[in-house]
Every structure is written in structure tokens, then in C-alpha cells.
C-alpha atoms as a PDB file:
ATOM      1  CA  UNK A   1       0.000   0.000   0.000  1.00  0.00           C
ATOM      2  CA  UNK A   2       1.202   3.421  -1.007  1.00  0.00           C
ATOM      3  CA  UNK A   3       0.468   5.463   2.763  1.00  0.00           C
ATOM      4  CA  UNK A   4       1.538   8.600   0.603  1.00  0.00           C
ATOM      5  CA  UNK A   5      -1.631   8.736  -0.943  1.00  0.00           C
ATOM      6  CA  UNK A   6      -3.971   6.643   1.481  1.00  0.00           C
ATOM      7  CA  UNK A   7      -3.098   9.022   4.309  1.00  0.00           C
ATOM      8  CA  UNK A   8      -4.434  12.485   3.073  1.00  0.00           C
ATOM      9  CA  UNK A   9      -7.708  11.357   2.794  1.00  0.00           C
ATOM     10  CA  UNK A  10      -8.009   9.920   6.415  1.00  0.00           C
ATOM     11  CA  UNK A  11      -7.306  13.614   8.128  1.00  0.00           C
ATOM     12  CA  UNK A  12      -8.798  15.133  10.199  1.00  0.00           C
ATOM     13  CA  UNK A  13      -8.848  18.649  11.705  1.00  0.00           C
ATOM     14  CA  UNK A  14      -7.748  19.265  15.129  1.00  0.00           C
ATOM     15  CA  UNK A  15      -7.828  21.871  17.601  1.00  0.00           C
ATOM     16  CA  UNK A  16      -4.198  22.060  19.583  1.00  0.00           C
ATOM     17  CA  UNK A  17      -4.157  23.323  22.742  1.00  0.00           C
ATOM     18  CA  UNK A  18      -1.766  24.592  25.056  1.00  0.00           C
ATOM     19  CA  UNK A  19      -1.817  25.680  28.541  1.00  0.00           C
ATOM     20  CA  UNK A  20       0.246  29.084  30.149  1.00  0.00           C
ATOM     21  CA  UNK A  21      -0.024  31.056  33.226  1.00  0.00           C
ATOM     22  CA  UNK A  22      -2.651  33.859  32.192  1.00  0.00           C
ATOM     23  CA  UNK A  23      -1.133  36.960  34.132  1.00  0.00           C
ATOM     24  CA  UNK A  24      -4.683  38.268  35.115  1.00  0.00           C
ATOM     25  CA  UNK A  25      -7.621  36.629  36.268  1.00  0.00           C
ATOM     26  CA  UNK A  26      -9.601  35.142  33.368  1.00  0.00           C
ATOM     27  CA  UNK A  27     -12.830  36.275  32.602  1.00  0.00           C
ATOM     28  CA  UNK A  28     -15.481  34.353  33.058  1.00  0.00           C
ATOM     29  CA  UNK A  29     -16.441  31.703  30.334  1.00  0.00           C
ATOM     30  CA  UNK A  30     -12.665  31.918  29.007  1.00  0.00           C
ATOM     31  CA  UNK A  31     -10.676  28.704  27.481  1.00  0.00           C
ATOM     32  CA  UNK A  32      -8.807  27.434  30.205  1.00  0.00           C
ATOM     33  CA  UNK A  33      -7.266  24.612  31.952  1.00  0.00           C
ATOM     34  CA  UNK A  34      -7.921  24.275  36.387  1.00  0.00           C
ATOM     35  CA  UNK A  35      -8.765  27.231  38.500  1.00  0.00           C
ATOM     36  CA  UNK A  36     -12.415  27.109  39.299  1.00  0.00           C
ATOM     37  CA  UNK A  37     -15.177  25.901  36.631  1.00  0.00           C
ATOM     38  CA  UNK A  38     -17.668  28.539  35.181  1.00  0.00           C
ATOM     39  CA  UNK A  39     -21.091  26.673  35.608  1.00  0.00           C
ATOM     40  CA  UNK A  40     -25.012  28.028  35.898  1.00  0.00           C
ATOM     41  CA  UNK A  41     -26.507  28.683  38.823  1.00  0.00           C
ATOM     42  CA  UNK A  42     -27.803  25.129  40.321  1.00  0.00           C
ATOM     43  CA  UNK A  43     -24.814  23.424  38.838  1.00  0.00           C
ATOM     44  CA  UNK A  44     -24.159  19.744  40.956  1.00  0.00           C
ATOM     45  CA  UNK A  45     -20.634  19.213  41.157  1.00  0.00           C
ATOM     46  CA  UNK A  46     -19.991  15.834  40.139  1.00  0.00           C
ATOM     47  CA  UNK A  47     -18.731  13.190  42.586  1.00  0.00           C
ATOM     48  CA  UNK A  48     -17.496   9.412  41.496  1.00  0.00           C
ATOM     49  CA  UNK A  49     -17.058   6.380  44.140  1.00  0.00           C
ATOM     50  CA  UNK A  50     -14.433   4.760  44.303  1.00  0.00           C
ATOM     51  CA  UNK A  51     -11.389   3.986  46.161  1.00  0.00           C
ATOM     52  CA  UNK A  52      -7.931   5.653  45.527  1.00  0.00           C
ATOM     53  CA  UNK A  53      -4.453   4.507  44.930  1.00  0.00           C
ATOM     54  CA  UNK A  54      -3.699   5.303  48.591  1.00  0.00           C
ATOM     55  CA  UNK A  55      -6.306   2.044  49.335  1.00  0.00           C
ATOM     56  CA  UNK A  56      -8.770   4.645  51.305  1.00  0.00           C
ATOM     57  CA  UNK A  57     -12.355   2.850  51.431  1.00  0.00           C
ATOM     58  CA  UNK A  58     -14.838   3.349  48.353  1.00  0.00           C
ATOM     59  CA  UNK A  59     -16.764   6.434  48.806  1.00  0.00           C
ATOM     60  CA  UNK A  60     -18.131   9.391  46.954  1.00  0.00           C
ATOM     61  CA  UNK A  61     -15.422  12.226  45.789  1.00  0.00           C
ATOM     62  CA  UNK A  62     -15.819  14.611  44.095  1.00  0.00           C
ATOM     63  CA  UNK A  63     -14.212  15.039  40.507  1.00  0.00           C
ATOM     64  CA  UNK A  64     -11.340  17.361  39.759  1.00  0.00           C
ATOM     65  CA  UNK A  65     -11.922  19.980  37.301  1.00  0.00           C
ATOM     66  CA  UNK A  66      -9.735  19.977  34.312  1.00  0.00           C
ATOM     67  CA  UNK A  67     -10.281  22.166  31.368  1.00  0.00           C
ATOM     68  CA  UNK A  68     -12.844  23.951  29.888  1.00  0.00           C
ATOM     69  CA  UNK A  69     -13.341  25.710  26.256  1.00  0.00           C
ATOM     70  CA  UNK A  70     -15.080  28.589  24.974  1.00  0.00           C
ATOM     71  CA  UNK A  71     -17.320  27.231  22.010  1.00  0.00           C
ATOM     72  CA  UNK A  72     -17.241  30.197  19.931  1.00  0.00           C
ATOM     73  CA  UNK A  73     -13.872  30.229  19.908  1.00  0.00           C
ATOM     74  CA  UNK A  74     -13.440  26.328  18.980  1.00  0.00           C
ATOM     75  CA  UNK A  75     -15.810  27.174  16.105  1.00  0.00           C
ATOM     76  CA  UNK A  76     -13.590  29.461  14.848  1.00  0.00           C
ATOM     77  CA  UNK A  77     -10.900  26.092  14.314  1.00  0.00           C
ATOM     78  CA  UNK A  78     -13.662  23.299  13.490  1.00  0.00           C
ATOM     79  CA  UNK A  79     -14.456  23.428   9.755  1.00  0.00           C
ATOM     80  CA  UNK A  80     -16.594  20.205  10.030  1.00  0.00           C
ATOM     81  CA  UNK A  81     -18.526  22.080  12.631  1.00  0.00           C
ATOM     82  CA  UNK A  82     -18.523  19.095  15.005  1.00  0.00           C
ATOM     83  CA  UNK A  83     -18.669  21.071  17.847  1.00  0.00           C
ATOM     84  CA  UNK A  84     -21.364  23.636  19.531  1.00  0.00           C
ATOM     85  CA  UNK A  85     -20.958  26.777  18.238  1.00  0.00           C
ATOM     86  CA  UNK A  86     -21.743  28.697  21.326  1.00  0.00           C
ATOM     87  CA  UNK A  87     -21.595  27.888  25.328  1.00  0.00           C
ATOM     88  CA  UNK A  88     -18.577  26.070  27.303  1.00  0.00           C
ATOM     89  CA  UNK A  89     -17.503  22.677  27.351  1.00  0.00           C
ATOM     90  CA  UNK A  90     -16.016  21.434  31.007  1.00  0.00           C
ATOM     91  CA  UNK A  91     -14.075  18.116  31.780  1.00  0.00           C
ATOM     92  CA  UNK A  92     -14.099  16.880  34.955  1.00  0.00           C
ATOM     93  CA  UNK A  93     -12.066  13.617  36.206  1.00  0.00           C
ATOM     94  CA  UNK A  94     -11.611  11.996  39.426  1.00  0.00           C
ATOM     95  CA  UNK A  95      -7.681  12.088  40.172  1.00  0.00           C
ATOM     96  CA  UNK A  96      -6.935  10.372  43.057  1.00  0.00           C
ATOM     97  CA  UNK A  97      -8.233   6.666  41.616  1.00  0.00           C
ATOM     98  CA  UNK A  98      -7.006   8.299  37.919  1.00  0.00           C
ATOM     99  CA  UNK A  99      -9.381   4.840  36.346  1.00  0.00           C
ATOM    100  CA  UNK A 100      -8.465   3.812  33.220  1.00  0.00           C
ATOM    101  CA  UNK A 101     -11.532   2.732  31.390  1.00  0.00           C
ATOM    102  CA  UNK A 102     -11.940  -0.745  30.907  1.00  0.00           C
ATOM    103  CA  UNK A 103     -14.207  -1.567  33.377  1.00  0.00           C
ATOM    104  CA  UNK A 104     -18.170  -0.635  32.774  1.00  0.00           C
ATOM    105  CA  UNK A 105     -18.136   0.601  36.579  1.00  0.00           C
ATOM    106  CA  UNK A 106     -15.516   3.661  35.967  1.00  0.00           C
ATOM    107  CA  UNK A 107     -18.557   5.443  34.005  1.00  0.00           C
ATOM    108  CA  UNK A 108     -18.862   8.582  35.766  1.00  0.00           C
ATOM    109  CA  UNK A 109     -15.002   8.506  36.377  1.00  0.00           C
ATOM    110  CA  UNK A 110     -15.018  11.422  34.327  1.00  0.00           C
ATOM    111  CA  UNK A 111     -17.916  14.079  32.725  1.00  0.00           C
ATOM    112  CA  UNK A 112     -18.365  16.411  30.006  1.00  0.00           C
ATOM    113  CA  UNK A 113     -20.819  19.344  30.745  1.00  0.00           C
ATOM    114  CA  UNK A 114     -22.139  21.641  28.112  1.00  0.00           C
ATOM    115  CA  UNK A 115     -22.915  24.837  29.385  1.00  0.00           C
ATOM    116  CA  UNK A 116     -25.226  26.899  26.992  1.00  0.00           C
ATOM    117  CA  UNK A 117     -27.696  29.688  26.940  1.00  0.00           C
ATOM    118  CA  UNK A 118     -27.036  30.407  30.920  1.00  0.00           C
ATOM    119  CA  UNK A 119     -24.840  32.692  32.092  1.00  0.00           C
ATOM    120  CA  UNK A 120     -21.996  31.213  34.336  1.00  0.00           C
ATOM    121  CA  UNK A 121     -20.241  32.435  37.287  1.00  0.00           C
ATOM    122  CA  UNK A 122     -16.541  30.785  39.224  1.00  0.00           C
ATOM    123  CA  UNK A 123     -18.371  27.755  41.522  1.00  0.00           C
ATOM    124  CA  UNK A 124     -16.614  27.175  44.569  1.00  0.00           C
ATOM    125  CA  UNK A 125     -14.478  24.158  44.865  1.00  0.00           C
ATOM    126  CA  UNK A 126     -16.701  21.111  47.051  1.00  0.00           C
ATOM    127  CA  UNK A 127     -14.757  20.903  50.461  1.00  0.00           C
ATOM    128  CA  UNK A 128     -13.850  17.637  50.747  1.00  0.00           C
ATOM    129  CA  UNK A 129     -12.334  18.141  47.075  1.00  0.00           C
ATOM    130  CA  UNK A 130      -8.255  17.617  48.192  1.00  0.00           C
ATOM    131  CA  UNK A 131      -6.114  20.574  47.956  1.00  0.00           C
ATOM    132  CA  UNK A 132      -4.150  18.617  45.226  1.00  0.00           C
ATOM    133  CA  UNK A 133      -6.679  18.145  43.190  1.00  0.00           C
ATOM    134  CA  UNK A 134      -7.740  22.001  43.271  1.00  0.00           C
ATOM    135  CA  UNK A 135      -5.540  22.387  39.744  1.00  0.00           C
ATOM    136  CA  UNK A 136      -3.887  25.710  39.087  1.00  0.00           C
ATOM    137  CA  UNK A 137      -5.019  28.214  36.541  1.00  0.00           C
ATOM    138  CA  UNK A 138      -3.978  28.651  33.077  1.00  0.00           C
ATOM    139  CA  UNK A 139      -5.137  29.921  29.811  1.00  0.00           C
ATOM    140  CA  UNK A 140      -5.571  27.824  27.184  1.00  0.00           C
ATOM    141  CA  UNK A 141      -4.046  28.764  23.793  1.00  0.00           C
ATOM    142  CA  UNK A 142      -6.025  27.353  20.686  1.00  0.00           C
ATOM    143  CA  UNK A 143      -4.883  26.726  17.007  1.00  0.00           C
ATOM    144  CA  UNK A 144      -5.998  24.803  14.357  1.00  0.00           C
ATOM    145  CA  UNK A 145      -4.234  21.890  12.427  1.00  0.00           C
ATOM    146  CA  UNK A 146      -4.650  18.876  10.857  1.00  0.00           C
ATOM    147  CA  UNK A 147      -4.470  15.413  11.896  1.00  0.00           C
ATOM    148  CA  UNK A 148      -3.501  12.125  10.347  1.00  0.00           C
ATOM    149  CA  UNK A 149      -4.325   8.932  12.262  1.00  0.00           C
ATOM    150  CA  UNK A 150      -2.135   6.493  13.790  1.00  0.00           C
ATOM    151  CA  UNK A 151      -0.976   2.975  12.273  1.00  0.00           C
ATOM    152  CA  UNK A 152      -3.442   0.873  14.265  1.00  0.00           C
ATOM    153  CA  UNK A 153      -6.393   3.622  13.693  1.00  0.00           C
ATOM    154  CA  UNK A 154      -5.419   3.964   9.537  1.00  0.00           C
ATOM    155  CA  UNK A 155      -5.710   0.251   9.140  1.00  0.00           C
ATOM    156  CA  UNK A 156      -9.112   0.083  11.216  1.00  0.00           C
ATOM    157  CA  UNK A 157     -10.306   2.921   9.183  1.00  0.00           C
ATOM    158  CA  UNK A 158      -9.300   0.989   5.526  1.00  0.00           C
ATOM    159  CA  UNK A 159     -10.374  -2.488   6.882  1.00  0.00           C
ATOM    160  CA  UNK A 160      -6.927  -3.375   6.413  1.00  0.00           C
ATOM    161  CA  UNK A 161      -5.079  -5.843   7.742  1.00  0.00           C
ATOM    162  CA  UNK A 162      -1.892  -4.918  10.943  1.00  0.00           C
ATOM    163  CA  UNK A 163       1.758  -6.183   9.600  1.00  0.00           C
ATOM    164  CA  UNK A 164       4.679  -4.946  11.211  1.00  0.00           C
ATOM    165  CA  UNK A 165       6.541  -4.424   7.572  1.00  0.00           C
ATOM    166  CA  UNK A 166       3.899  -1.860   7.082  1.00  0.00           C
ATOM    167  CA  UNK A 167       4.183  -0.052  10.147  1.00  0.00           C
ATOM    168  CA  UNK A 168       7.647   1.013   8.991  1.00  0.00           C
ATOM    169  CA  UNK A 169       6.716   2.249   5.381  1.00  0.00           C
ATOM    170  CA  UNK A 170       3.534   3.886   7.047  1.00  0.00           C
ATOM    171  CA  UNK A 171       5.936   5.817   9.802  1.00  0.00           C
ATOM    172  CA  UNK A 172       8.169   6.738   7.279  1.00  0.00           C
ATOM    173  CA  UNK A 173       4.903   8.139   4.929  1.00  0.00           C
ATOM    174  CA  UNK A 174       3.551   9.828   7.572  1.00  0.00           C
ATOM    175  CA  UNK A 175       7.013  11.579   8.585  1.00  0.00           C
ATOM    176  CA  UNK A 176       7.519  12.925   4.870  1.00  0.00           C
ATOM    177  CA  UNK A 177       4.024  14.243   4.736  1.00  0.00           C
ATOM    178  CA  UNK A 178       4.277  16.599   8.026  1.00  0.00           C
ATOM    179  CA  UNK A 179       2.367  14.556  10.573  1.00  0.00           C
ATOM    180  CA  UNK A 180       5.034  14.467  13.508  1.00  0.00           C
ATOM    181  CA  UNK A 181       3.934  12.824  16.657  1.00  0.00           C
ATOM    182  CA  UNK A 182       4.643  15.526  19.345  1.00  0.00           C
ATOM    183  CA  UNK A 183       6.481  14.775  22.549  1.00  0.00           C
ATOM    184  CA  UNK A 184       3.293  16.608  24.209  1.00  0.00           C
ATOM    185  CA  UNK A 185       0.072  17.718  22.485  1.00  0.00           C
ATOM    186  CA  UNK A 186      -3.174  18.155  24.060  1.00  0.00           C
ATOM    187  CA  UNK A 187      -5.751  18.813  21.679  1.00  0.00           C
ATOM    188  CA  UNK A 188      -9.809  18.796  20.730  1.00  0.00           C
ATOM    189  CA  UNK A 189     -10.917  16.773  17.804  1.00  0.00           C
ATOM    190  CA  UNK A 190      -8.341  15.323  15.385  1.00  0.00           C
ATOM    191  CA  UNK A 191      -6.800  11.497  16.195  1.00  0.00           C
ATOM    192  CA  UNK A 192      -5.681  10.420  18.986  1.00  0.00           C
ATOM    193  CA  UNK A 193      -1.647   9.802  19.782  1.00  0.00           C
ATOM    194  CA  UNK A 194      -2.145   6.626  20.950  1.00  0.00           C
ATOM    195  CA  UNK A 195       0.713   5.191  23.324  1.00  0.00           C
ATOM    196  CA  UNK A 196      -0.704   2.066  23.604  1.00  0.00           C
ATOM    197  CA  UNK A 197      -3.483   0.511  21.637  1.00  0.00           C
ATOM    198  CA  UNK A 198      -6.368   1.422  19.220  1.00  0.00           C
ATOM    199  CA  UNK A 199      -9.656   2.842  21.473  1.00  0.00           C
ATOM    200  CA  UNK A 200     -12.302   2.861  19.359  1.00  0.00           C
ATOM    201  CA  UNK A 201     -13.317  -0.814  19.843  1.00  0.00           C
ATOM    202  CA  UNK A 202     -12.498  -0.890  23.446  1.00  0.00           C
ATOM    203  CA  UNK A 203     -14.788   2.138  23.992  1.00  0.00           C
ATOM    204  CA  UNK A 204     -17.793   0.380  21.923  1.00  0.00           C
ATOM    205  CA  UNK A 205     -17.300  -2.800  23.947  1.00  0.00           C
ATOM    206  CA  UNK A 206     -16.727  -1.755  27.415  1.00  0.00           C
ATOM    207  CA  UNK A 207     -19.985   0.520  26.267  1.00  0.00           C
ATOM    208  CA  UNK A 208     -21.404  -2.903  25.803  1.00  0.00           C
ATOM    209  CA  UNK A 209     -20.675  -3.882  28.819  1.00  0.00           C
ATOM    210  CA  UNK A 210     -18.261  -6.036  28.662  1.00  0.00           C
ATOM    211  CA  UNK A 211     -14.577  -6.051  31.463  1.00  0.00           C
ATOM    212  CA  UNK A 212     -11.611  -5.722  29.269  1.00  0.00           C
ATOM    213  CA  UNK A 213      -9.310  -5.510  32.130  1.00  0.00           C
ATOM    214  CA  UNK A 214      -7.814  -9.223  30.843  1.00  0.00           C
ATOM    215  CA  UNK A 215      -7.101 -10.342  27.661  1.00  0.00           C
ATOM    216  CA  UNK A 216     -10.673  -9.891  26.524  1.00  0.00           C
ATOM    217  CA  UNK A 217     -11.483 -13.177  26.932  1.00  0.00           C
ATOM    218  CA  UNK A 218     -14.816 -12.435  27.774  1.00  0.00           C
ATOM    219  CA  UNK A 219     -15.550 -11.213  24.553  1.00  0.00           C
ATOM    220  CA  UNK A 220     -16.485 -13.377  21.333  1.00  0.00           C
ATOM    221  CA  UNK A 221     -13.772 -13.052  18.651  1.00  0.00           C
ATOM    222  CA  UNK A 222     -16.791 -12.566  15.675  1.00  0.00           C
ATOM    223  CA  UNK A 223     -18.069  -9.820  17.973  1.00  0.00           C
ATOM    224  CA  UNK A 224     -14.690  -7.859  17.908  1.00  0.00           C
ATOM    225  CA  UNK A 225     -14.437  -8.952  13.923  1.00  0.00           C
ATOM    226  CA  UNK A 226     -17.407  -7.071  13.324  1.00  0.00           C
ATOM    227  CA  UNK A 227     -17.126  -3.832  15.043  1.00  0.00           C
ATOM    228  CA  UNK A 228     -13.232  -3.268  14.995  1.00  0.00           C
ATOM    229  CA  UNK A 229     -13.582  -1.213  11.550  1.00  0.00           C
ATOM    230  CA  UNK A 230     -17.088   0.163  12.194  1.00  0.00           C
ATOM    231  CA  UNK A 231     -15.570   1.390  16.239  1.00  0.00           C
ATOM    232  CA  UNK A 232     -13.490   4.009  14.248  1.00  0.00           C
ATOM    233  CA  UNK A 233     -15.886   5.607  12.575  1.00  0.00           C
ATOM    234  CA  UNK A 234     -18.437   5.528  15.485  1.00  0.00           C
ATOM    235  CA  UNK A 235     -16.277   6.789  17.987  1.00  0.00           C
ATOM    236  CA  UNK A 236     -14.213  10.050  17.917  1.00  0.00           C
ATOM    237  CA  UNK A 237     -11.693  11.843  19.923  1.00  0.00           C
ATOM    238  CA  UNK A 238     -13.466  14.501  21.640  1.00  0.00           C
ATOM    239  CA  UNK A 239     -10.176  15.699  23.943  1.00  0.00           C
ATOM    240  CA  UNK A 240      -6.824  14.577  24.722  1.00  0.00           C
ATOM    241  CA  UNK A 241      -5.055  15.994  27.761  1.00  0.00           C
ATOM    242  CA  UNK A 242      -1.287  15.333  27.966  1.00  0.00           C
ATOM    243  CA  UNK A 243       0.915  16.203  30.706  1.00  0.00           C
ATOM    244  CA  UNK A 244       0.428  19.851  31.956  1.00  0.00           C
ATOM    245  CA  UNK A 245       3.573  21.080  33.728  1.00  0.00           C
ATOM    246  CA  UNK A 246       4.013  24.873  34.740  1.00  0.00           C
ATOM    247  CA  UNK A 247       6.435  25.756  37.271  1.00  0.00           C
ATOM    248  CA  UNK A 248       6.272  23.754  39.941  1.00  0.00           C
ATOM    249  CA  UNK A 249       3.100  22.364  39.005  1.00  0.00           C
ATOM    250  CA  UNK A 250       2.733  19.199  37.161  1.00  0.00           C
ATOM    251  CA  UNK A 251      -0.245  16.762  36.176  1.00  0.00           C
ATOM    252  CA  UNK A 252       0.662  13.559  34.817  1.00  0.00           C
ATOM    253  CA  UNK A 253      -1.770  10.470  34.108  1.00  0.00           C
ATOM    254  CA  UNK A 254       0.079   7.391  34.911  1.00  0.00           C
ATOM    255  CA  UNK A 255       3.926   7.399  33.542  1.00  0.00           C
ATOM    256  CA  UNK A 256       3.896   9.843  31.020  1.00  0.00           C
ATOM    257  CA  UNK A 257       0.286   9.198  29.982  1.00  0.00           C
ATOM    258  CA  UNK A 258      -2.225  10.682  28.423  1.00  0.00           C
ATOM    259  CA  UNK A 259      -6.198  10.507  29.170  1.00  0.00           C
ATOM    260  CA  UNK A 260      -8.269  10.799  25.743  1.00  0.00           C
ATOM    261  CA  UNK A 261     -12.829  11.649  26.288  1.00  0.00           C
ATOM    262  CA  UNK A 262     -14.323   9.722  23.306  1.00  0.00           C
ATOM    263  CA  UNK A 263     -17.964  10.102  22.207  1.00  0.00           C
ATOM    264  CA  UNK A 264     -19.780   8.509  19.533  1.00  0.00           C
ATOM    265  CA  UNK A 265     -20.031  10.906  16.572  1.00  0.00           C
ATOM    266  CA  UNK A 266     -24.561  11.056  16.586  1.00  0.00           C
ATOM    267  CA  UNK A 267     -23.655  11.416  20.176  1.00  0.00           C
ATOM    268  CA  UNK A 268     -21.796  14.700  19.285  1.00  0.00           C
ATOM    269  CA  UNK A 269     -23.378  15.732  17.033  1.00  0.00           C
ATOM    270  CA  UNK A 270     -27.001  15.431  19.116  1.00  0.00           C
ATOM    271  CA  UNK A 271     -24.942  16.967  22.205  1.00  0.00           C
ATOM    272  CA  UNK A 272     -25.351  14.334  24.191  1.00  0.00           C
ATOM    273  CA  UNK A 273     -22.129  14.964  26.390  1.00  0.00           C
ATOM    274  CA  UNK A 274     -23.070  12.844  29.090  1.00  0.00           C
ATOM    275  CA  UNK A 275     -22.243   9.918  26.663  1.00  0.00           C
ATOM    276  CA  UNK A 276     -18.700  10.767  26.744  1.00  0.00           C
ATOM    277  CA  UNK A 277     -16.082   7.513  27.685  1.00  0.00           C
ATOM    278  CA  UNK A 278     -12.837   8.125  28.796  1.00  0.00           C
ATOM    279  CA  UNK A 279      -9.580   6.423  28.273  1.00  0.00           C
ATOM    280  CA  UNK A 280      -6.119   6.293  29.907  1.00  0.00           C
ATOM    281  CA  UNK A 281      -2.922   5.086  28.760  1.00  0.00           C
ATOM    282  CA  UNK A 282       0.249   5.072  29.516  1.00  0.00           C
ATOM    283  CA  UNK A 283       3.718   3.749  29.372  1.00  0.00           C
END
């Protein structure tokens, strides 16, 4: 196959963000990773149970927030209009247990909120929310690009077939086309830089309800068959969050991971944020 002209076709746009100290407070409704969320009046912050790595007992805590994103602003960089055009999109994710996604119980590990037609004010942080988990603000910085997928996600895409000889004439494809993989991106949109293995089809199983914390045993090989190629379409990158280091501050997810919010695309496209999975990996 001939990834110099395969490729091209596959990208997709992206939205790259970085995060740096602001200098001023931010107003309100601003693109911006930590400080405290913008949210409506009546907003319930969200709370996961679960146990942490620390092996405290299983109880409710409340979710760290992460990031959230102006919407007019991300319309400005989404030409396939994927996302709303107005309002604020917030992450959340619990941080102390930092799940991984495999398991059908860590749903509500992590949320998505759309904020839209309200106005919204700074909430105050929940106070048994640890002072760790309180995350520092900075401004996000968006610009657009465009994305071409990884090996695993390009064959999934063409319903073609993983050899290893390939990998090395697809890496070398994708290198002379301008598609570097980044030491650290965070971004909206795009494909993922996966570290580990394809998501797609783990999202639509685990969504399935199936434990894919083994080998996947559990699930029927004609079953995976069938939806590997159809799982990349389905499902899309909604947000990747890298490592976010400034000053003495650093968040990292796992060693030198990455977390990545997938949503089906009618699911995005119908707004339906509380639909959102999330993945971690890692080295």
C-alpha cells in the first residue's frame, strides 16, 4: 500500500491546545485549563465512588476539574462544525483513583458538561475536594491543524489488515508528509496519539458492557471482527489531555500518559455529552 496517498484522505482537523499562566484573572467563560469551573446557577458538582491509589475505602469524591473551552472560539478552528458553536464545554475527572476505562463501573469517572444559553459564574471548589486536586489556573491557547491517524487507527479505518513491515513504510509516509507525533500535544478533535493501543473498539465494547481488564477473553472473537472497523468511525476523539507542567506544578496520568474523552459521533453531534467515555494510557 502506497500510505503517501492513502493518508491524506483519512485527516482530520484538530484543535491544539496549550496551557500558560494567564497573568490576570480570566474572565469568566474563558478557554482554560484548572482554577475554578464557570457553571449556571444550580450546577451539581460531580462526585465518582471509588477507592484511591492510597487504598482509602470506596466512597463518593468529588471530581477534579480539568479544562474547559469557549465554544465560539473552537468554532472558529472546526471546519466540520462538530462542535457547539456557542456555550462552554467542562471536563471533569476523578484524580486520586485516575481509572483507566476498561471496566463498565468507571462510568462517571469522568464528565463532560455543556454549558449553553445560561450565564456562568466561578463555583466554589466542594470541600472535601483535596487541595491537590484544586488544579492551578492557566489559559488555554487554541490553534488549528490537521491530523492524520495512527498505524493501528489507519488500518481500522481501511479495513486493512496490521503487519509490522507496514508499520515502517507507514511511519516513514507519515514523517515525509508533516504529521510528527509531538512529545506533548493536548488537543480537541483530530486522532488520537495513541501510546498504547487502538480505542475505538475498546470504547464500543466496554460501552457494551463487557470487562476488558484481561485479555478480553470475555468477549467473542466474531463480535470484535465485526465492530473493529465500524468502532473508528463511530467513535471520535473529543479531547486529549497530555501532561500539563508549569512551574512547579505538574499533572501527569500514569507514567507519562495521556487521558483521551471519546464520544460517539450522533452522540456529538445530538450533544449528548453525558455519553462521553474516557480512556487512559500510559507507558
Amino acid at each position: 500500500m502506497d500510505w503517501r496517498q492513502v493518508l491524506p484522505p483519512l485527516c482530520r482537523s484538530r484543535i491544539e491546545t496549550r496551557f500558560a499562566p494567564a497573568g490576570e484573572d480570566l474572565p469568566a467563560g474563558s478557554s482554560k485549563f484548572g482554577g475554578r469551573p464557570d457553571v449556571p446557577a444550580g450546577f451539581v458538582w460531580p462526585v465518582f465512588e471509588t477507592k484511591t491509589f492510597d487504598g482509602e475505602e470506596g466512597k463518593p469524591r468529588p471530581l477534579a476539574f480539568l479544562a474547559q473551552f469557549d465554544c465560539a472560539r473552537l468554532a472558529e478552528l472546526d471546519p466540520e462544525g462538530l462542535l457547539p458553536r456557542t456555550g462552554l464545554l467542562s471536563f471533569f475527572y476523578e484524580l486520586g483513583s485516575q481509572r483507566w476505562g476498561y471496566d463498565p463501573k468507571d462510568a462517571g469517572c469522568a464528565r463532560v458538561f455543556w454549558f449553553d444559553g445560561e450565564p456562568v459564574a466561578p463555583a466554589e471548589f466542594p470541600r472535601d475536594l483535596e487541595e491537590d486536586f484544586r488544579l492551578p489556573e492557566l489559559a488555554a491557547e487554541l490553534s488549528g491543524g490537521t491530523d492524520a491517524p495512527d498505524f493501528q487507527d489507519a488500518c481500522l479505518a481501511l479495513d486493512y489488515p496490521f503487519t509490522a513491515n507496514d508499520y515502517r513504510f507507514f511511519d516513514q509516509a507519515r514523517r515525509e508528509l508533516g504529521y510528527a507525533y509531538p512529545d506533548n500535544r493536548s488537543q480537541l478533535l483530530g486522532w488520537p496519539d495513541i501510546i498504547q493501543n487502538n480505542m475505538t473498539l475498546e470504547c464500543e465494547l466496554v460501552s457494551r458492557g463487557y470487562y476488558l481488564g484481561g485479555s478480553w477473553e470475555s468477549v467473542p472473537q466474531e463480535e470484535r471482527d465485526a465492530l473493529r472497523a465500524p468502532s473508528v468511525q463511530d467513535w471520535r476523539l473529543l479531547f486529549q489531555l497530555d501532561t500539563v507542567a508549569s512551574g512547579d506544578f505538574e499533572l501527569m496520568f500514569g507514567d507519562c500518559g495521556r487521558i483521551y474523552f471519546y464520544i460517539r459521533k450522533e452522540d456529538l453531534l445530538a450533544r449528548r455529552f453525558d455519553r462521553a467515555w474516557l480512556v487512559l494510557q500510559c507507558m
